[in-house]
N, C-alpha and C. Protein backbone atom coordinates (compact mmCIF):
# COMPACT_ATOMS: atom_id res chain seq x y z
N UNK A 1 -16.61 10.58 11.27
CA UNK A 1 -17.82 9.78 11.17
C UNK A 1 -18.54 10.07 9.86
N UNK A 2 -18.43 11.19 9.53
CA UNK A 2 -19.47 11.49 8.37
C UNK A 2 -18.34 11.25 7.13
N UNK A 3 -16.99 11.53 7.21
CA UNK A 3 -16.24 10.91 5.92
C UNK A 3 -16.94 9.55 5.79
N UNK A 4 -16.94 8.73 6.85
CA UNK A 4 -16.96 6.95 6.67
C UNK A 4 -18.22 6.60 5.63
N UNK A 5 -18.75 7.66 6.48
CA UNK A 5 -20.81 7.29 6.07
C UNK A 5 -20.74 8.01 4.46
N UNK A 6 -19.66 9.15 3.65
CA UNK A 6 -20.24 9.58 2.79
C UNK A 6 -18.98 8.43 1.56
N UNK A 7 -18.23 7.96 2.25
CA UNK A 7 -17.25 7.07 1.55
C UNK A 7 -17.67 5.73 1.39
N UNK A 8 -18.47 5.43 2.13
CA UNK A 8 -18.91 3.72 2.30
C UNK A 8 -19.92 3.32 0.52
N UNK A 9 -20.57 4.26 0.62
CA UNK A 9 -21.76 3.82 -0.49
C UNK A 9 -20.87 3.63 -2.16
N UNK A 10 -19.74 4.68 -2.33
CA UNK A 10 -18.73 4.58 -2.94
C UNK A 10 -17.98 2.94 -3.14
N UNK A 11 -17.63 2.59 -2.28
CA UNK A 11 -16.90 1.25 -2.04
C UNK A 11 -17.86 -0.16 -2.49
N UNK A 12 -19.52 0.46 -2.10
CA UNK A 12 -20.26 -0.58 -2.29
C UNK A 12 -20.42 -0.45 -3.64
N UNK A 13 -20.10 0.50 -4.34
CA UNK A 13 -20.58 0.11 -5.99
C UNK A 13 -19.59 -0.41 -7.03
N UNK A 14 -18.27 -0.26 -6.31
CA UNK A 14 -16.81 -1.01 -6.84
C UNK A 14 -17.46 -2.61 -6.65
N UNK A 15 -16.98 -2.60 -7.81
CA UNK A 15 -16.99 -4.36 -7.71
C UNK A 15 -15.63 -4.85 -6.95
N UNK A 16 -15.99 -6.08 -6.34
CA UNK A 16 -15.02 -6.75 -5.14
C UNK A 16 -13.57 -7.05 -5.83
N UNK A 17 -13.97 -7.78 -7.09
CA UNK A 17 -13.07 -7.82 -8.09
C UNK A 17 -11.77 -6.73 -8.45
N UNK A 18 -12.58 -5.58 -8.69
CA UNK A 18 -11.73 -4.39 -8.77
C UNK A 18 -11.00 -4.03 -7.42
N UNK A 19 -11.80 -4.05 -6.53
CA UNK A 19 -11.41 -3.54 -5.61
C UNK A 19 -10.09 -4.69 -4.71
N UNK A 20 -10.58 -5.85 -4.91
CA UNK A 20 -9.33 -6.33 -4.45
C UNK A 20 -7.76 -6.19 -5.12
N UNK A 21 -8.27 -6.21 -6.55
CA UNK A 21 -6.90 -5.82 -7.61
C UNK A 21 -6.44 -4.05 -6.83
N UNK A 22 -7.10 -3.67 -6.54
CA UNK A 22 -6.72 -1.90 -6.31
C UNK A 22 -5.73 -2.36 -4.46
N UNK A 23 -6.43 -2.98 -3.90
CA UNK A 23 -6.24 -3.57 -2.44
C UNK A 23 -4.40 -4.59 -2.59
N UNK A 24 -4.36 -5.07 -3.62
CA UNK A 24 -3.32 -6.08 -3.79
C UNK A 24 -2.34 -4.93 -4.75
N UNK A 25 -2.92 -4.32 -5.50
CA UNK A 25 -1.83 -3.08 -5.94
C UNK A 25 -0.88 -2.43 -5.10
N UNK A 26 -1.88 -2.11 -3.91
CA UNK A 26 -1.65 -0.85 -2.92
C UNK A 26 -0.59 -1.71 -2.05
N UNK A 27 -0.44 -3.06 -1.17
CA UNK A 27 0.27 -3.95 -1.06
C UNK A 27 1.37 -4.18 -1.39
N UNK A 28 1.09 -4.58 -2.53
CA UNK A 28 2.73 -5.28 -3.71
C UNK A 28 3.40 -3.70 -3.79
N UNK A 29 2.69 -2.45 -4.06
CA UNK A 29 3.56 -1.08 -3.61
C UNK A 29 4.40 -1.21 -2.71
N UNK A 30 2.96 -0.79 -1.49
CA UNK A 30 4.08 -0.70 -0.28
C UNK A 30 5.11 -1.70 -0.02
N UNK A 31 4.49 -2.72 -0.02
CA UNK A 31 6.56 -4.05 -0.65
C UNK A 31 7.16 -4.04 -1.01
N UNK A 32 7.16 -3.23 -2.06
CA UNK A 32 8.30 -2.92 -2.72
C UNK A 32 8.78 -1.45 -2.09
N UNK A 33 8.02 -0.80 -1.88
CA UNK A 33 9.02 0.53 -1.02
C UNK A 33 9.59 0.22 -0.32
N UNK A 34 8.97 -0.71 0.82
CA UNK A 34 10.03 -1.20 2.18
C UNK A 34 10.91 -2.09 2.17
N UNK A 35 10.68 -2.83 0.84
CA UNK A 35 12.13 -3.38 0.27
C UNK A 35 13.27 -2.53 0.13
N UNK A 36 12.65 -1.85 -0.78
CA UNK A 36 13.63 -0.53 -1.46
C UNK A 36 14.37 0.03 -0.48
N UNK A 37 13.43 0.49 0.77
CA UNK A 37 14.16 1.10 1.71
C UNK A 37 15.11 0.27 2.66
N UNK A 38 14.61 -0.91 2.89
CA UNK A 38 15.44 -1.78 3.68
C UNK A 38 16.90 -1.92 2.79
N UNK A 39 16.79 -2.21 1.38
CA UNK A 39 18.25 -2.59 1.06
C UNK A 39 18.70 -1.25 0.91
N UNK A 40 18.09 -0.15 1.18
CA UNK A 40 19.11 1.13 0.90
C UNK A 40 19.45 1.07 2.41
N UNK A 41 19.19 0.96 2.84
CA UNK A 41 19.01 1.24 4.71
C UNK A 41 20.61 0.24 4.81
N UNK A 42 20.41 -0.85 4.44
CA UNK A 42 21.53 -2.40 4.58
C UNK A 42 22.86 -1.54 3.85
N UNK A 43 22.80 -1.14 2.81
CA UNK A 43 23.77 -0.43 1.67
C UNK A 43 24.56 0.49 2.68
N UNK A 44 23.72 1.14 3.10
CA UNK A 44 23.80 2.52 4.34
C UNK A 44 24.69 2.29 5.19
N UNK A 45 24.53 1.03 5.94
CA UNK A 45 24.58 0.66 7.10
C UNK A 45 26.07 -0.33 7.20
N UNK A 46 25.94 -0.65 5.57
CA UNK A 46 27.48 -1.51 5.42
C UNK A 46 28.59 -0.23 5.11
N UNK A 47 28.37 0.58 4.41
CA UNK A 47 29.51 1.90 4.20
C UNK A 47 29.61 2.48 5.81
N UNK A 48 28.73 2.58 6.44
CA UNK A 48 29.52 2.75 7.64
C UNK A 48 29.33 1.63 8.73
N UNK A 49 30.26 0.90 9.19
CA UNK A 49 30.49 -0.48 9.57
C UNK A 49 30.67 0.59 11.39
């Protein structure tokens, strides 16, 4: 509870702007990891049939 309350005032002084570019960064990442991992996973999964 008190992380939220000492993190919130932080977030309000990011501009929305920034913060959505940081929000759509963090996204298009994780997409691409679970890409990454899915075709290694597929790669994986075809060598042993």
């Amino acid at each position: 509870m008190s992380l939220q309350q000492s993190s919130a005032p932080v977030f309000d002084l990011l501009p929305d702007e920034l913060l959505d570019e940081i929000l759509r960064f963090f996204l298009i990442d994780a997409l691409s990891i679970w890409l990454q991992g899915w075709v290694g996973l597929s790669k994986a999964l075809a060598v042993f049939p």
